[in-house]
N, C-alpha and C. Protein backbone atom coordinates (compact mmCIF):
# COMPACT_ATOMS: atom_id res chain seq x y z
N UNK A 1 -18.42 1.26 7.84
CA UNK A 1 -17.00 1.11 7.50
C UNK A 1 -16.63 2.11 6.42
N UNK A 2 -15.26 2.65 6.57
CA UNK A 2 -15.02 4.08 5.75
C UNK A 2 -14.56 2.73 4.50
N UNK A 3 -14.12 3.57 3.53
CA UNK A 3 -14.02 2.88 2.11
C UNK A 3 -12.81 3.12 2.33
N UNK A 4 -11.81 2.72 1.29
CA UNK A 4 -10.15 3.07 1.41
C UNK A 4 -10.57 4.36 0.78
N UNK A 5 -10.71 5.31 0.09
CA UNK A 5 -10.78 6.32 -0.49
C UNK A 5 -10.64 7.42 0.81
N UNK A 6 -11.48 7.03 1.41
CA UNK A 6 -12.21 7.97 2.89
C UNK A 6 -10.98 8.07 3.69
N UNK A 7 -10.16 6.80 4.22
CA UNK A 7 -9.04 6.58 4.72
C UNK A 7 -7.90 7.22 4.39
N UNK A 8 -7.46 7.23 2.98
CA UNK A 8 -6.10 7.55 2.10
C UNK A 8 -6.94 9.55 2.32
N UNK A 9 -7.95 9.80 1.93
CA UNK A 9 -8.04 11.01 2.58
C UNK A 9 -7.77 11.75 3.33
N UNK A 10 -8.84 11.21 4.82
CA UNK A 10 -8.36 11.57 5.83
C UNK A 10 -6.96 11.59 6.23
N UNK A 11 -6.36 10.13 5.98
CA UNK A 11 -4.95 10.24 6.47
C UNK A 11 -4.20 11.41 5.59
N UNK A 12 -4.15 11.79 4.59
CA UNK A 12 -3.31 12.82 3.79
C UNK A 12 -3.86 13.79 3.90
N UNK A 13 -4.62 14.55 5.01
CA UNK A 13 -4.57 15.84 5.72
C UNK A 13 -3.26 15.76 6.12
N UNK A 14 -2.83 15.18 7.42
CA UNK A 14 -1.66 14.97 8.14
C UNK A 14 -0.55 14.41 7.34
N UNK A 15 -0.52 14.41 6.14
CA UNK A 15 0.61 14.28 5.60
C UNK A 15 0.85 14.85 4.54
N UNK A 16 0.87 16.25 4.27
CA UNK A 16 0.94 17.37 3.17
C UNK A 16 2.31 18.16 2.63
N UNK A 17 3.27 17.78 3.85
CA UNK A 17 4.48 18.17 3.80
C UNK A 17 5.31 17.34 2.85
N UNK A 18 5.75 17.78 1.87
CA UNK A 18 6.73 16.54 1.07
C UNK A 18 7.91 16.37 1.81
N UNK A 19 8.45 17.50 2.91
CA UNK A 19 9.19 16.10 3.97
C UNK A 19 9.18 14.96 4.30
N UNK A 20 7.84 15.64 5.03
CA UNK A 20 7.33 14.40 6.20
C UNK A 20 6.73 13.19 5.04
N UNK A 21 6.51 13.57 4.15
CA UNK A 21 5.86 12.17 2.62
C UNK A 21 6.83 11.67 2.90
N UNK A 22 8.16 11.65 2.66
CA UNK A 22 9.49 11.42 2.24
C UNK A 22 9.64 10.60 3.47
N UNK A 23 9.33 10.87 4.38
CA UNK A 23 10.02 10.19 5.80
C UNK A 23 8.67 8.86 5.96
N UNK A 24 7.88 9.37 5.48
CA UNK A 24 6.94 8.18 5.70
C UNK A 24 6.96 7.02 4.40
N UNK A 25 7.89 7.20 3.49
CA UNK A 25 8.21 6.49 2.55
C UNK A 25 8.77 5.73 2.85
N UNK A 26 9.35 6.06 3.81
CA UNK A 26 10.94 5.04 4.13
C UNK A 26 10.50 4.46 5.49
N UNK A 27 9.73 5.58 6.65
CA UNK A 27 9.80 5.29 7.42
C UNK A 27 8.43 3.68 8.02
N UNK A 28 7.75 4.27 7.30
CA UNK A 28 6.61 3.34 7.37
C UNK A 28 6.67 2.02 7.04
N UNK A 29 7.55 1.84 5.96
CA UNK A 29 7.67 0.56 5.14
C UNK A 29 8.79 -0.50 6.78
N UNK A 30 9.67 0.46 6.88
CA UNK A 30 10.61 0.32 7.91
C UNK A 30 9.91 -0.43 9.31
N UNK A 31 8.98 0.64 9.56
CA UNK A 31 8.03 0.06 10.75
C UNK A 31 7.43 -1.24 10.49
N UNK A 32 6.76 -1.20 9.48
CA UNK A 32 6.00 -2.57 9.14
C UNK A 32 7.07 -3.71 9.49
N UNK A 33 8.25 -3.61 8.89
CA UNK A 33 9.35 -4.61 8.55
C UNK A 33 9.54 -5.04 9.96
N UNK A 34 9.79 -4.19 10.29
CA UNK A 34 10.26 -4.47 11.96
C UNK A 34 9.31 -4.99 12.97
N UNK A 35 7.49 -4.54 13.12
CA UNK A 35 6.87 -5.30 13.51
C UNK A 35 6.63 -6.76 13.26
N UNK A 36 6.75 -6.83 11.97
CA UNK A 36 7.17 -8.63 11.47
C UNK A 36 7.92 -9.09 11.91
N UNK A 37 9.21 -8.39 12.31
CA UNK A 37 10.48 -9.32 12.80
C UNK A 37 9.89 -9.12 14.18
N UNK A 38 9.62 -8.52 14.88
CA UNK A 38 8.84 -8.59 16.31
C UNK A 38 8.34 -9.80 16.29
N UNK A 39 7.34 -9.72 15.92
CA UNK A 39 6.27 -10.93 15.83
C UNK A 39 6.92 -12.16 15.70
N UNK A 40 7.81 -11.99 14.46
CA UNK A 40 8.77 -13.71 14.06
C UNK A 40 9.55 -13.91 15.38
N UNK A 41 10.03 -13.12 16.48
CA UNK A 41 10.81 -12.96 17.46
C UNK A 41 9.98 -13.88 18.55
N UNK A 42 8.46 -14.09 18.78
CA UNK A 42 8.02 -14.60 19.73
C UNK A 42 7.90 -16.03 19.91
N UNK A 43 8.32 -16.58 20.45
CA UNK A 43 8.77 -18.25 20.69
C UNK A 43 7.45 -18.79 21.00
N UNK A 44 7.22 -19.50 20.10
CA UNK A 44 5.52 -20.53 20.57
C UNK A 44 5.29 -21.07 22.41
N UNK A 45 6.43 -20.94 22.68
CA UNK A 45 6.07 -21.76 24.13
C UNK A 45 6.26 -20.34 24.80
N UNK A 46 6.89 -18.96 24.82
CA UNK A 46 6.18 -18.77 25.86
C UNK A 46 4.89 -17.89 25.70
N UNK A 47 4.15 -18.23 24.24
CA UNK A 47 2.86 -17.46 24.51
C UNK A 47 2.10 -18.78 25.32
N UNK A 48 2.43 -19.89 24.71
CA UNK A 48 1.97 -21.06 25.74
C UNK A 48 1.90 -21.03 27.40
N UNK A 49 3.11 -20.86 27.69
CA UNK A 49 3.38 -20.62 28.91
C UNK A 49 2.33 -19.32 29.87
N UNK A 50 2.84 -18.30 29.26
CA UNK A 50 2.06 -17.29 29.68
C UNK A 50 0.06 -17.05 29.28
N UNK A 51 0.33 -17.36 28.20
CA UNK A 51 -1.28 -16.48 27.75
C UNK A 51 -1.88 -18.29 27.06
N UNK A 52 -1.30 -19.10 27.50
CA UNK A 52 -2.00 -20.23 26.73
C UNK A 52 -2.54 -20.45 25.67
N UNK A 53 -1.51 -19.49 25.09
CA UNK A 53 -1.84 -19.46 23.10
C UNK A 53 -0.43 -20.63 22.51
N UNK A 54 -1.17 -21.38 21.85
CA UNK A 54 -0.24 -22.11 21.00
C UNK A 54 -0.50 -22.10 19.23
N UNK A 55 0.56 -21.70 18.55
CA UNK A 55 0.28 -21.81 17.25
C UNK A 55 0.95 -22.89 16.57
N UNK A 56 -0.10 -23.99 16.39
CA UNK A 56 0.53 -25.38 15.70
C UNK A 56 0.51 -25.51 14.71
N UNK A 57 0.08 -24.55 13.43
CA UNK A 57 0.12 -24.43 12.33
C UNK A 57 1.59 -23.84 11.76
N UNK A 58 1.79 -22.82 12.13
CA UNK A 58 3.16 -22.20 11.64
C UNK A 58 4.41 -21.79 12.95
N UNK A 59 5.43 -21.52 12.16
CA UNK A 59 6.26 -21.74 13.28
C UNK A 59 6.57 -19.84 13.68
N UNK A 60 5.90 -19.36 13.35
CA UNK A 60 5.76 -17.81 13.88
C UNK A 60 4.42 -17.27 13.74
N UNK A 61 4.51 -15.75 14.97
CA UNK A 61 3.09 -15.41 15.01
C UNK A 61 3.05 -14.16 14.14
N UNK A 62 3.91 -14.24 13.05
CA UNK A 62 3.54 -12.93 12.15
C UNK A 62 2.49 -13.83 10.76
N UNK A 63 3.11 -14.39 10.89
CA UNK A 63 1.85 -15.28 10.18
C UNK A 63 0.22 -15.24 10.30
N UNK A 64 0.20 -15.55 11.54
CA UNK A 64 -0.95 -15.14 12.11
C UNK A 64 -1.77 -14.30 11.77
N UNK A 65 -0.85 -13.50 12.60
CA UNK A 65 -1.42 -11.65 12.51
C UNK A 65 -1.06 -11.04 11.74
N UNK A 66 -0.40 -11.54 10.41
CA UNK A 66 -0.36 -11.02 8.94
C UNK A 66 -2.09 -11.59 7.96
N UNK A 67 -2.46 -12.42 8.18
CA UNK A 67 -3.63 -13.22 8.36
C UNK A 67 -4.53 -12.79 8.58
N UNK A 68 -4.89 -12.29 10.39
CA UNK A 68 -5.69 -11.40 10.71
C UNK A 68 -6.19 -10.22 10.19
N UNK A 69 -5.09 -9.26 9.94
CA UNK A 69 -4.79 -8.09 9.69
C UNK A 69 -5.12 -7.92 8.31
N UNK A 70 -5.13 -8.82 7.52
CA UNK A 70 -5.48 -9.21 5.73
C UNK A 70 -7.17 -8.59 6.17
N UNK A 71 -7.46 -9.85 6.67
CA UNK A 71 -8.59 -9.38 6.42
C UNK A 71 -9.57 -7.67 6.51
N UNK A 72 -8.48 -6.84 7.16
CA UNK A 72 -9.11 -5.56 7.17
C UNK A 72 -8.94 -4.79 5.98
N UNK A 73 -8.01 -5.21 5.33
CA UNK A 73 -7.40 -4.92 4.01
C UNK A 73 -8.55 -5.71 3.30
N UNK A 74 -8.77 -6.73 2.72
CA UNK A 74 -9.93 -7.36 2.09
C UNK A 74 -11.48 -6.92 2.20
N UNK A 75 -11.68 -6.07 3.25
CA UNK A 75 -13.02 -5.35 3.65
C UNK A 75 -12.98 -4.13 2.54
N UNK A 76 -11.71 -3.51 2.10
CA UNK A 76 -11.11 -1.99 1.52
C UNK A 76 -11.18 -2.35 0.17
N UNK A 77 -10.96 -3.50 -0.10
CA UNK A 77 -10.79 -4.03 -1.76
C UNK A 77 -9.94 -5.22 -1.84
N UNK A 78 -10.17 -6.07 -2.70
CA UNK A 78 -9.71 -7.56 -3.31
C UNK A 78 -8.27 -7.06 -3.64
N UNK A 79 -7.60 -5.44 -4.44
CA UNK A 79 -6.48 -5.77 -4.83
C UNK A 79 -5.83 -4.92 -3.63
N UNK A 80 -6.11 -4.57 -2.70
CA UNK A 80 -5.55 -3.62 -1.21
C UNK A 80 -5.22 -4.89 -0.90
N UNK A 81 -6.19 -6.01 -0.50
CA UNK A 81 -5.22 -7.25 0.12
C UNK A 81 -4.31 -7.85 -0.55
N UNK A 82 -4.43 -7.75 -1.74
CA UNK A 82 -3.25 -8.62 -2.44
C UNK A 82 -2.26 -7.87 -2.05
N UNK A 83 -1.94 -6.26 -2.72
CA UNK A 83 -1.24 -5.50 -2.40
C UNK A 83 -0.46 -5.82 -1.16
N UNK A 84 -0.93 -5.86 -0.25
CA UNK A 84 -0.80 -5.86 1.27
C UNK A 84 0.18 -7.07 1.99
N UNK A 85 -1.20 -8.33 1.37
CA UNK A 85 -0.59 -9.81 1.58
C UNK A 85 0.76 -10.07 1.01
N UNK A 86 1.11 -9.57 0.37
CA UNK A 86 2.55 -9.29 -0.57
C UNK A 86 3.52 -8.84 -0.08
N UNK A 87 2.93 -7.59 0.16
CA UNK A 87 3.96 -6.85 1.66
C UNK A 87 4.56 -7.61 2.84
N UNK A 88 3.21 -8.39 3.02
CA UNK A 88 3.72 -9.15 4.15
C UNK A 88 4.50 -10.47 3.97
N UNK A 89 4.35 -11.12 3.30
CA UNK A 89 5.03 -12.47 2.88
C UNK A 89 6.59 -11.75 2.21
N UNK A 90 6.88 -10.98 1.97
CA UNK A 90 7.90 -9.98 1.85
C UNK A 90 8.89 -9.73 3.32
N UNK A 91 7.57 -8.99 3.71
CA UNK A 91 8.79 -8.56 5.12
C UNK A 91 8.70 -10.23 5.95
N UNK A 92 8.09 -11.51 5.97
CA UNK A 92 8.57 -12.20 6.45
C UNK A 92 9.47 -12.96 5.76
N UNK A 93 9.70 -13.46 4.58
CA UNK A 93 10.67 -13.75 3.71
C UNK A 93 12.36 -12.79 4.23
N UNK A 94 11.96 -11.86 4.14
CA UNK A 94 13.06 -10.61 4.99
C UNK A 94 13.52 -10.83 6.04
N UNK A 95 12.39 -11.27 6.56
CA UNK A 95 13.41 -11.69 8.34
C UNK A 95 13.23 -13.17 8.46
N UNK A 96 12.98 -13.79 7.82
CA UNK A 96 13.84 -15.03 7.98
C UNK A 96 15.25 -14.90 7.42
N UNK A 97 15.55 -13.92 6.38
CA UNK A 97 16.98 -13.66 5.83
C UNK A 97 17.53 -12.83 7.25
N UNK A 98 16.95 -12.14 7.54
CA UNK A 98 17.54 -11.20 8.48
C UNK A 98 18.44 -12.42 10.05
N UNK A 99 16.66 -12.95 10.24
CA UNK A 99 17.33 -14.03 11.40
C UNK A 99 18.55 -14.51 11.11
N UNK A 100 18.48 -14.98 10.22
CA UNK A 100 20.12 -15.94 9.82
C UNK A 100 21.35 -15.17 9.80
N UNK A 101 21.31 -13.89 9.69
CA UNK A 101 22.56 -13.06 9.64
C UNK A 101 22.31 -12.35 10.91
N UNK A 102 21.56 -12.24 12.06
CA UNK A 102 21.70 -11.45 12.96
C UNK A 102 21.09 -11.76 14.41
N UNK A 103 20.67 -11.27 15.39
CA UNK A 103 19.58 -11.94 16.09
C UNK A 103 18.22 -10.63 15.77
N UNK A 104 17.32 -10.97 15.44
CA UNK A 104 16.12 -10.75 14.88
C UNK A 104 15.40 -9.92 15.95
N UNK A 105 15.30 -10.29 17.11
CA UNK A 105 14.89 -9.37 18.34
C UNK A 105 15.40 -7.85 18.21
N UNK A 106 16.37 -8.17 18.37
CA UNK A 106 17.30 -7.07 18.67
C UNK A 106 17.51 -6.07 17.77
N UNK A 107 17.64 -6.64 16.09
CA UNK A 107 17.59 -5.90 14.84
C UNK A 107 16.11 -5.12 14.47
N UNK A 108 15.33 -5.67 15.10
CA UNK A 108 13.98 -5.12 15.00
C UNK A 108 13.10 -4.29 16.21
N UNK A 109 13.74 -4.72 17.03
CA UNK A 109 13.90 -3.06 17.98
C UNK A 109 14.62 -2.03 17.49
N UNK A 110 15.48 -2.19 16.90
CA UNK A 110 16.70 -0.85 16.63
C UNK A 110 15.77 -0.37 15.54
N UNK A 111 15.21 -0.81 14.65
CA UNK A 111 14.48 -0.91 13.31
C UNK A 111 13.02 -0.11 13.75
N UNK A 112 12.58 -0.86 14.91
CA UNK A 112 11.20 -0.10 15.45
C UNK A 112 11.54 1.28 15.93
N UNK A 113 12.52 1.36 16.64
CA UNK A 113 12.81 2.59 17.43
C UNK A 113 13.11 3.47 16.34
N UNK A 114 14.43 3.48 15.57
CA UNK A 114 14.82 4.18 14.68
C UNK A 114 13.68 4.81 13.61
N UNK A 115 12.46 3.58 13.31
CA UNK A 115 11.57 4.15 12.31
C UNK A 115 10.56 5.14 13.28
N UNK A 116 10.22 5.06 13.84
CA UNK A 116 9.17 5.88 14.81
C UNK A 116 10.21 7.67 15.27
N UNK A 117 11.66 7.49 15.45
CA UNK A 117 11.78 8.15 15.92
C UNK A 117 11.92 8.98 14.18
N UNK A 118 12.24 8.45 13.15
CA UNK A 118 11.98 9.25 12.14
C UNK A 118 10.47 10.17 11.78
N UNK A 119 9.61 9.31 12.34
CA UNK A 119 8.19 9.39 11.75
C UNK A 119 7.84 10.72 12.91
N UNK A 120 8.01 10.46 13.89
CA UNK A 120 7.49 11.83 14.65
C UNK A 120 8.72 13.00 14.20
N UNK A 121 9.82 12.76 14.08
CA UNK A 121 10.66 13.96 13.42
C UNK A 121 9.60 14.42 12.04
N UNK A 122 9.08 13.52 11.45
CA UNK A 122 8.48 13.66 9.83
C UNK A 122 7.58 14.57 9.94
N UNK A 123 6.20 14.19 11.81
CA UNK A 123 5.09 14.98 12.40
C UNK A 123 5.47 16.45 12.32
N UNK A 124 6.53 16.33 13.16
CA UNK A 124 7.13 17.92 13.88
C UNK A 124 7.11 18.57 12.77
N UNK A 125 7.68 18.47 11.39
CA UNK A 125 7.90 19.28 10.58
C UNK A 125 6.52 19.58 10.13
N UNK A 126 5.82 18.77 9.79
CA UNK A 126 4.57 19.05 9.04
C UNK A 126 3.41 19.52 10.23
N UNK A 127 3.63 19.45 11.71
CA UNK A 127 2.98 20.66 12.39
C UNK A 127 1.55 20.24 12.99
N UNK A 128 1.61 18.67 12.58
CA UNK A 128 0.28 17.86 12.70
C UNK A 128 0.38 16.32 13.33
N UNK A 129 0.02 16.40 14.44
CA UNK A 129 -0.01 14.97 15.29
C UNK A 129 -0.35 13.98 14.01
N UNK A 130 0.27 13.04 14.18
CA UNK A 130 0.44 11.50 13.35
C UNK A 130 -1.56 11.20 14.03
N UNK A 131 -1.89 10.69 12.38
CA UNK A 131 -3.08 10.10 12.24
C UNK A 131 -3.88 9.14 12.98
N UNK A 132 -2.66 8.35 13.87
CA UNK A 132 -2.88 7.06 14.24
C UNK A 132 -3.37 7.37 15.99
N UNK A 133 -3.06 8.70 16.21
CA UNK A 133 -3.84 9.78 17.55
C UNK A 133 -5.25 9.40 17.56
N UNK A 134 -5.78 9.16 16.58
CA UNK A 134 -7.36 10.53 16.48
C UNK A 134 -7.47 8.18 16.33
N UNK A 135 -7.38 7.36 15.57
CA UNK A 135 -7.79 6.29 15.03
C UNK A 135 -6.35 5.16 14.90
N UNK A 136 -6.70 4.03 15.84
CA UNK A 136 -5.50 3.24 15.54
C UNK A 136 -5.68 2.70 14.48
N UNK A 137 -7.16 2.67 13.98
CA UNK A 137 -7.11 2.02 12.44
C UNK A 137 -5.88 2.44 11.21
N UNK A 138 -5.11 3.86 11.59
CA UNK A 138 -4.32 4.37 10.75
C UNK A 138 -3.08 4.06 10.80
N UNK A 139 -2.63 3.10 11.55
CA UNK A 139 -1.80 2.63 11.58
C UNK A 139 -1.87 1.06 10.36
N UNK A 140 -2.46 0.65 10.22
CA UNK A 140 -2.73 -0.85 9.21
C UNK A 140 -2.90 0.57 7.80
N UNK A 141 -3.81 1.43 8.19
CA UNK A 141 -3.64 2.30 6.84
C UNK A 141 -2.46 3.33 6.11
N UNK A 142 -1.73 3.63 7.00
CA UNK A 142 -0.30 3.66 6.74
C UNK A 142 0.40 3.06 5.82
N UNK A 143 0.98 1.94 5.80
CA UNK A 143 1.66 1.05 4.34
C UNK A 143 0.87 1.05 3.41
N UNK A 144 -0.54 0.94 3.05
CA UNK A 144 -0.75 0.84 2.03
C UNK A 144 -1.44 1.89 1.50
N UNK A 145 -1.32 3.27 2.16
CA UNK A 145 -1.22 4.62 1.63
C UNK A 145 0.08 4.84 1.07
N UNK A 146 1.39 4.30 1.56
CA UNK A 146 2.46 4.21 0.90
C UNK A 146 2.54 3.75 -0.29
N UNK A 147 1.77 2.35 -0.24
CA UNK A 147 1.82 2.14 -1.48
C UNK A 147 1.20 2.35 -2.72
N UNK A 148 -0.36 2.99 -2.16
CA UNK A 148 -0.98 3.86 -3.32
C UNK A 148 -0.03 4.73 -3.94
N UNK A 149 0.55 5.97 -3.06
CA UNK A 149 1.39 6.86 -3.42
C UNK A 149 2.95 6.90 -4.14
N UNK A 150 3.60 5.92 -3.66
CA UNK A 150 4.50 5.78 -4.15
C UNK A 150 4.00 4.78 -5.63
N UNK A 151 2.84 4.09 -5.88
CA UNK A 151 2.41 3.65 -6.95
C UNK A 151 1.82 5.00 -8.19
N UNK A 152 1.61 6.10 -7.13
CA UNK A 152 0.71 7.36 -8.32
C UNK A 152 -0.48 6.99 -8.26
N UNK A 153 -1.48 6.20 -7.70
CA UNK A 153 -2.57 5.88 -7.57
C UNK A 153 -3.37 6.60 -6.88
N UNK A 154 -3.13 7.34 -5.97
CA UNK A 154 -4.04 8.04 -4.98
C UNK A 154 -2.86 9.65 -4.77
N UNK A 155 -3.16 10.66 -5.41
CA UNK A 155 -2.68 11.59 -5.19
C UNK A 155 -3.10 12.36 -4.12
């Protein structure tokens, strides 16, 4: 297993352009947000229905797989998951505000689409296929390269 050091590395080959930094500041945080509202979007009965998954603990599956996903963060370091777990109880706190003022599906497609179509505009400039090509692991390492950086922690 690479260390976060190895990770925030590698990934900041492909991100050297202070454009494309700039677009992944905004854009990344954006993506995350919106896969949460994805996730909060999926109705317990029809993963029931279809895939015979029921979650009787909470009443959404970003929970879950905010959960899951901790733990790869907790392999990297004790304060990467806090960091992280924060993030996430954030962007779901967010779209439960969001649900109530909008329909949540729909706001988080426009949100997914719009951030991705920033993030490959961010690629093009900087001249280097997005990280998450070569390793989907770089996608979970994404936000919280954001947040090293925008913290000054990992130059």
């Amino acid at each position: 297993m690479k260390t976060a050091q190895e990770w925030f590395d590698e990934y900041a080959i492909s991100h050297q352009n202070e454009t494309n930094q700039l677009v992944h500041y905004i854009c990344v945080p954006v993506i995350f947000f919106s896969v949460i509202g994805l996730l909060m979007s999926i109705p317990n009965e029809f993963l029931e229905r279809t895939f015979g998954l029921y979650n009787p603990l909470v009443e959404n599956w970003a929970a879950v797989v905010g959960i899951i996903i901790s733990f790869f963060y907790l392999r990297l370091g004790f304060w990467y998951f806090i960091e992280m777990l924060f993030v996430i109880l954030l962007c779901i706190i967010g779209n439960y505000w969001l649900s109530n003022n909008t329909n949540l599906l729909y706001a988080s497609i426009t949100i997914f689409v719009l951030g991705w179509i920033g993030q490959f505009w961010g690629h093009k400039i900087e001249g280097i296929k997005p990280s998450f090509v070569k390793d989907l692991q770089f996608l979970l390492i994404g936000p919280l390269w954001v947040i090293q950086k925008l913290g000054n922690k990992k130059k």
